[in-house]
Protein backbone atom coordinates (compact mmCIF):
# COMPACT_ATOMS: atom_id res chain seq x y z
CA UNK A 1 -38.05 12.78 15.67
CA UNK A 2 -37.45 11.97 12.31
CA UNK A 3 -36.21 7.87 12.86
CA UNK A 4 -38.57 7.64 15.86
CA UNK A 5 -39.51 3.39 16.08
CA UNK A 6 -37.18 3.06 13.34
CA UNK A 7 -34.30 0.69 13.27
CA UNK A 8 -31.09 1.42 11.51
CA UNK A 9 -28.19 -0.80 10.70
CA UNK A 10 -24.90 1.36 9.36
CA UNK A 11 -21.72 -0.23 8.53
CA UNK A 12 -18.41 0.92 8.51
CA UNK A 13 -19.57 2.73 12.25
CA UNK A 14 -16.57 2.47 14.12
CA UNK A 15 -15.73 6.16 12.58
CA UNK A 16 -15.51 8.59 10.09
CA UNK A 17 -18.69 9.37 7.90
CA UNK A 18 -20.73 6.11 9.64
CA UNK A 19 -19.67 6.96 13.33
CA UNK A 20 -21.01 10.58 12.51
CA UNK A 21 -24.18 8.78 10.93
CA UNK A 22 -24.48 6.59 13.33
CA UNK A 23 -24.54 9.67 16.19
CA UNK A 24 -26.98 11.48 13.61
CA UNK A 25 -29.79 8.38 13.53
CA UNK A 26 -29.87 7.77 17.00
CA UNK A 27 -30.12 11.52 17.62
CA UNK A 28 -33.05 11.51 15.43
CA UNK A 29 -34.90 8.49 17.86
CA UNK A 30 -33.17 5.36 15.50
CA UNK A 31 -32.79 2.12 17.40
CA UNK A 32 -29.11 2.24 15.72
CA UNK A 33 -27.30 -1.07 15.01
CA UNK A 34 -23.59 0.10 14.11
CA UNK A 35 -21.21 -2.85 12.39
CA UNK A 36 -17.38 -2.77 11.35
CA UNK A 37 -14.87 -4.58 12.15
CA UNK A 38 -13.17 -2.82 14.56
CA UNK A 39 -14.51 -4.10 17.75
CA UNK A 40 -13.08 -1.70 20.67
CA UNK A 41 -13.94 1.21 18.74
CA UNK A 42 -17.17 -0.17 17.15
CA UNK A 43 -18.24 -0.44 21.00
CA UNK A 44 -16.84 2.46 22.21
CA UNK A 45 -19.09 4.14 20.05
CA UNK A 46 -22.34 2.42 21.09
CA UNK A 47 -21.52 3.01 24.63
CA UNK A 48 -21.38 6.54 23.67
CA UNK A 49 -24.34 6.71 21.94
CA UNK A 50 -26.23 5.38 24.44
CA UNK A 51 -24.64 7.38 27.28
CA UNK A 52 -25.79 10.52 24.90
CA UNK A 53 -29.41 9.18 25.35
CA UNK A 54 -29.50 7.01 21.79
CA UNK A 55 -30.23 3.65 21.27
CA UNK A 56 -27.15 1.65 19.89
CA UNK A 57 -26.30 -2.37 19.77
CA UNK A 58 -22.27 -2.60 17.98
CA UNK A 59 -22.34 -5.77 15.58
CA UNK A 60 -18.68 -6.68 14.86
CA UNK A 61 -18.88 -7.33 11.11
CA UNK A 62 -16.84 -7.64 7.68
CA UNK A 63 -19.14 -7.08 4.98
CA UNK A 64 -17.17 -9.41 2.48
CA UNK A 65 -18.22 -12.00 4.29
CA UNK A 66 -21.43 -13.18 3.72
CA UNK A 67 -21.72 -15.66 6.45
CA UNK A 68 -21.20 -13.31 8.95
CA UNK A 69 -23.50 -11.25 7.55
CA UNK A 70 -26.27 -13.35 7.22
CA UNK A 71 -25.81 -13.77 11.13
CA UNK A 72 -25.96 -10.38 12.34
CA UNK A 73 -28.96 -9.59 9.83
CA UNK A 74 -30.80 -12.01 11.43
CA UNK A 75 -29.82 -11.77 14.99
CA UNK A 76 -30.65 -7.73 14.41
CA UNK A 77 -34.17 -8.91 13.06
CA UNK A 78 -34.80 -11.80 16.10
CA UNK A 79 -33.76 -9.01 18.74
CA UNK A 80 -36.29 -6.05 16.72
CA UNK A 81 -38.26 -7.67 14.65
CA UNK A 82 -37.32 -5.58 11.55
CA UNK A 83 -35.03 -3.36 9.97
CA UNK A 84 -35.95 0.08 8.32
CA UNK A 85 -32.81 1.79 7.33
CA UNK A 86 -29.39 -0.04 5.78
CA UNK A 87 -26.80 2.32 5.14
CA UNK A 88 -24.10 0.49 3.22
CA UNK A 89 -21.22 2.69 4.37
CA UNK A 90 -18.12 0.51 4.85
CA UNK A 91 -15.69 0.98 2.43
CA UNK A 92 -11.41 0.75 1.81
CA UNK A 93 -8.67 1.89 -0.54
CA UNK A 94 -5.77 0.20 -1.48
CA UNK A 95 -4.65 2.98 -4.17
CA UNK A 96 -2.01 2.10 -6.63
CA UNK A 97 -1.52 3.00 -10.12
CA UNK A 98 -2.61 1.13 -12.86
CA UNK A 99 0.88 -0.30 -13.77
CA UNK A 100 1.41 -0.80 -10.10
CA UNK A 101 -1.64 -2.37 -8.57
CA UNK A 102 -1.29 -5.78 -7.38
CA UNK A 103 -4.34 -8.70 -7.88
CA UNK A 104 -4.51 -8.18 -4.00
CA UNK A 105 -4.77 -4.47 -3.98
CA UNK A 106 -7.52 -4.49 -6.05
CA UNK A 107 -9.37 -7.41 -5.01
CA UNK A 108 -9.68 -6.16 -1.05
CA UNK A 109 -11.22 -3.13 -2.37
CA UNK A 110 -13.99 -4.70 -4.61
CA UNK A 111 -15.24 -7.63 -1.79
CA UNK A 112 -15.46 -4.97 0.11
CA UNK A 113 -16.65 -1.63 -1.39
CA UNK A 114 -18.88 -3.64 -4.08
CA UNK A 115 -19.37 -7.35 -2.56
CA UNK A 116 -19.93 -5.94 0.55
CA UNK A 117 -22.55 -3.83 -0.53
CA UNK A 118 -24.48 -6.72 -2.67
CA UNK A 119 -24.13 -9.09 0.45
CA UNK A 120 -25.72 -6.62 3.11
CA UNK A 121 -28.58 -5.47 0.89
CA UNK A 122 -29.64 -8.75 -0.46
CA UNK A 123 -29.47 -9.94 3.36
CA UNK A 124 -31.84 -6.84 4.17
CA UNK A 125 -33.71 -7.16 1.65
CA UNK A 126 -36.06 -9.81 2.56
CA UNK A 127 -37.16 -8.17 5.97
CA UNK A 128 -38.13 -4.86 4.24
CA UNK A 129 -40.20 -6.43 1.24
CA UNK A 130 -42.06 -8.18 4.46
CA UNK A 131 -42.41 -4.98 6.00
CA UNK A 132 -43.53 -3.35 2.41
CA UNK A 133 -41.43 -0.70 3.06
CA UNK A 134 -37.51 0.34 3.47
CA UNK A 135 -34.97 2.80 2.79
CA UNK A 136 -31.24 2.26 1.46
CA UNK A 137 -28.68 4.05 1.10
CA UNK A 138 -25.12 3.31 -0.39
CA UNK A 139 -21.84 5.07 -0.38
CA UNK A 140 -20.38 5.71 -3.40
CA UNK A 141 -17.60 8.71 -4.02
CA UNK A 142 -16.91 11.47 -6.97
CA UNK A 143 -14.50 8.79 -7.87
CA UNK A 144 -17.41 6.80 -8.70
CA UNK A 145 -18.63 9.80 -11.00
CA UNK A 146 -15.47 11.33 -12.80
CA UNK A 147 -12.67 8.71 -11.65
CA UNK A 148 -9.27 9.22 -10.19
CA UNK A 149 -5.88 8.39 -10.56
CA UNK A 150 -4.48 6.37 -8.72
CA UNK A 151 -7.41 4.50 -7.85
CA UNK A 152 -8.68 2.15 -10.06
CA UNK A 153 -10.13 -0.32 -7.78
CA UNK A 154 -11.56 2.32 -5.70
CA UNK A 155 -13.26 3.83 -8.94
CA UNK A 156 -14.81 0.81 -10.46
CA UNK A 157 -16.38 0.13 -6.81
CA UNK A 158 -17.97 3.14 -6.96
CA UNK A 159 -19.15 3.18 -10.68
CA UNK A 160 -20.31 -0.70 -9.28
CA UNK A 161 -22.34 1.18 -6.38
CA UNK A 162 -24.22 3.82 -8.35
CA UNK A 163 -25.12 0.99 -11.06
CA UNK A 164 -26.29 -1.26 -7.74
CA UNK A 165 -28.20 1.99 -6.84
CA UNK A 166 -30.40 2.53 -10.30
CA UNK A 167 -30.96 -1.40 -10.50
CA UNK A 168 -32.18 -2.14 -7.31
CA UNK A 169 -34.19 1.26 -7.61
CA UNK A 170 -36.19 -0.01 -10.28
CA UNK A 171 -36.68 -3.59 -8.49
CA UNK A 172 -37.24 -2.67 -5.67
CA UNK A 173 -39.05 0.94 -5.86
CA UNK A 174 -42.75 -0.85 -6.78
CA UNK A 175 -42.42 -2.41 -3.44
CA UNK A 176 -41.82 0.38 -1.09
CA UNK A 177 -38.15 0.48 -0.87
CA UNK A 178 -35.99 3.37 -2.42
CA UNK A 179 -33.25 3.00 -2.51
CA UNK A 180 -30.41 5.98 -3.59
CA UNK A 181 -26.95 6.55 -2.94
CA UNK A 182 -24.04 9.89 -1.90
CA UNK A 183 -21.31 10.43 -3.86
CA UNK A 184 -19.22 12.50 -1.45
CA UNK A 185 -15.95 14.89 -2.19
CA UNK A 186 -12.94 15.26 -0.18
CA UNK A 187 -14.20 14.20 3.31
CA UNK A 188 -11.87 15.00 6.35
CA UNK A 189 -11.74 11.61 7.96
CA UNK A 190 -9.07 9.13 8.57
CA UNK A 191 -9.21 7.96 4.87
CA UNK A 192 -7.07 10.99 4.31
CA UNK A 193 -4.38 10.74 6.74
CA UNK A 194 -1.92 9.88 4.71
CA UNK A 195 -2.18 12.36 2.25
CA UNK A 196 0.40 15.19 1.86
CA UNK A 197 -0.76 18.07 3.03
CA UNK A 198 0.19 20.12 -0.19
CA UNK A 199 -2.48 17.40 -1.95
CA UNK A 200 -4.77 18.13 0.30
CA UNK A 201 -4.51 22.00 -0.05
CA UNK A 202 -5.55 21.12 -3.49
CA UNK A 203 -8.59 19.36 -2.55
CA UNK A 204 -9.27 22.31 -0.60
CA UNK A 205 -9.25 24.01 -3.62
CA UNK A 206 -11.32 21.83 -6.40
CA UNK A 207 -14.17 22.69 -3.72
CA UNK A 208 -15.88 26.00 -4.27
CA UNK A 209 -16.24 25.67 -0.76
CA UNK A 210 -12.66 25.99 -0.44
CA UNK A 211 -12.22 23.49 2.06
CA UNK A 212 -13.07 19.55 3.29
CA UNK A 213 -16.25 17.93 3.64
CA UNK A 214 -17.30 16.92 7.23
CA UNK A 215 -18.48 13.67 8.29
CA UNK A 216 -21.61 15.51 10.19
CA UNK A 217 -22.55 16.83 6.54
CA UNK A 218 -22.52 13.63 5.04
CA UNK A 219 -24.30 12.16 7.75
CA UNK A 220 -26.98 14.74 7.42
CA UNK A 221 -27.13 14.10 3.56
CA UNK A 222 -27.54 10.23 4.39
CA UNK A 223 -30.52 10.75 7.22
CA UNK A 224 -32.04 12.81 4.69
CA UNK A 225 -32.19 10.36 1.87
CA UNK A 226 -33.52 7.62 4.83
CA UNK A 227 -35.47 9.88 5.85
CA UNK A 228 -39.41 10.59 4.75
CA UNK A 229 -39.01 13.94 4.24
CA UNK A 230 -37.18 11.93 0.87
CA UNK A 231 -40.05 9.76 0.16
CA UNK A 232 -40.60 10.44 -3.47
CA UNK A 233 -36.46 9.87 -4.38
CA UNK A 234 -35.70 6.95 -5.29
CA UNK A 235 -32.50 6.08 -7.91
CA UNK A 236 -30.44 8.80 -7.50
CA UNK A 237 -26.73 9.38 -6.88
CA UNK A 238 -26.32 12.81 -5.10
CA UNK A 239 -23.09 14.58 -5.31
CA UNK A 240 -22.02 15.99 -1.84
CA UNK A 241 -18.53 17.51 -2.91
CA UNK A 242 -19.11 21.06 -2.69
CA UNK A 243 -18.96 21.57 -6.07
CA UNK A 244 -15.87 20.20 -7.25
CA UNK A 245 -17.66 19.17 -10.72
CA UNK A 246 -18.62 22.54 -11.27
């Protein structure tokens, strides 16, 4: 198995892209540490995991604070003794337009789809360079890549992430960590509920797939960029849209 002896710690695991990711890594032999901040959910999906055969501790977690994560980080490193995998995969909207959004709106989405991200890899950080080796990977979106409207907060996290992503590439690539991050398309999770279903038809469309992303495909996309069957990538920011920039 690919993640065999390998520990994993995924945010934003309660569903969605991370639950499926989650479900992936521990399929693949991960000792899999899933965080959000959902708790019942967050450990309904451990239980499952581990009722599937997996390995799986739920961490109940909001990435914008670095406090608390600072104390699962190193209660996950006391309890295994290190961590191989980070998949920075927690991530809101709060979509407005421009004219519209509030200081509020567009704060919550940058502590948490930007902070969040700088506070859970700099806390990670230090256990892999001790280790010599790691692997990270960080969500970003198209949105991050062409923009959107609507979302202005959401798109400057995302621009944020992939800059993250070539930085801390170059840092931290000499010492045996890549790091690289997805930029997925219309995904069918949650995140779209709300969305008419005529606007979704036209997502359907932008994809020469003609339809919506799943979370398993993402999640394969992620344990293949963790994986080492991806050792010599490092700095990239792979587009997983079906080929809506085409």
């Amino acid at each position: 198995m690919r993640f065999a002896d390998k520990v994993a710690l995924v945010t934003g695991a309660a569903n969605g892209i991370g639950l499926a990711t989650a479900h992936k890594f521990a399929a693949e032999g991960a000792q899999v540490i899933l965080c959000d901040l959902l708790q019942d959910p967050l450990e309904a999906a451990a239980a499952a995991i581990r009722a599937e055969g997996g390995r799986a501790v739920a961490h109940t977690l909001d990435v914008a604070d670095r406090g608390r994560v600072d104390a699962v980080v190193g209660a996950v490193v006391a309890s295994h003794g290190r961590i191989d995998i980070l998949i920075n995969n927690a991530g809101i909207t709060r979509d407005a337009r421009l004219v519209n959004m509030t200081e509020a709106q567009f704060d919550d989405v940058m502590d948490v789809n930007l902070k969040g991200v700088f506070h859970c890899t700099q806390a990670v950080v230090p256990t892999m360079l001790a280790q010599g080796r790691g692997a990270i990977v960080n969500a970003s979106s198209v949105v991050g890549l062409y923009g959107n409207f609507g979302q202005t907060n959401y798109a400057a996290s995302k621009f944020g992430v992939i800059g993250f992503t070539k930085t801390w590439a170059r840092e931290l690539g000499p010492k045996g960590i890549r790091v690289n991050a997805v930029c997925p398309g219309f995904i069918a999770t949650s995140i779209l509920d709300t969305i008419p279903q005529d606007v979704l038809e036209k997502m359907r469309e932008r994809s020469w797939l003609h339809r919506l992303g799943t979370p398993q495909e993402m999640a394969n996309v992620y344990a293949f960029l963790a994986s080492d069957e991806a050792s010599y990538i490092n700095g990239v920011a792979l587009e997983a849209s079906g080929g809506i920039s085409l």
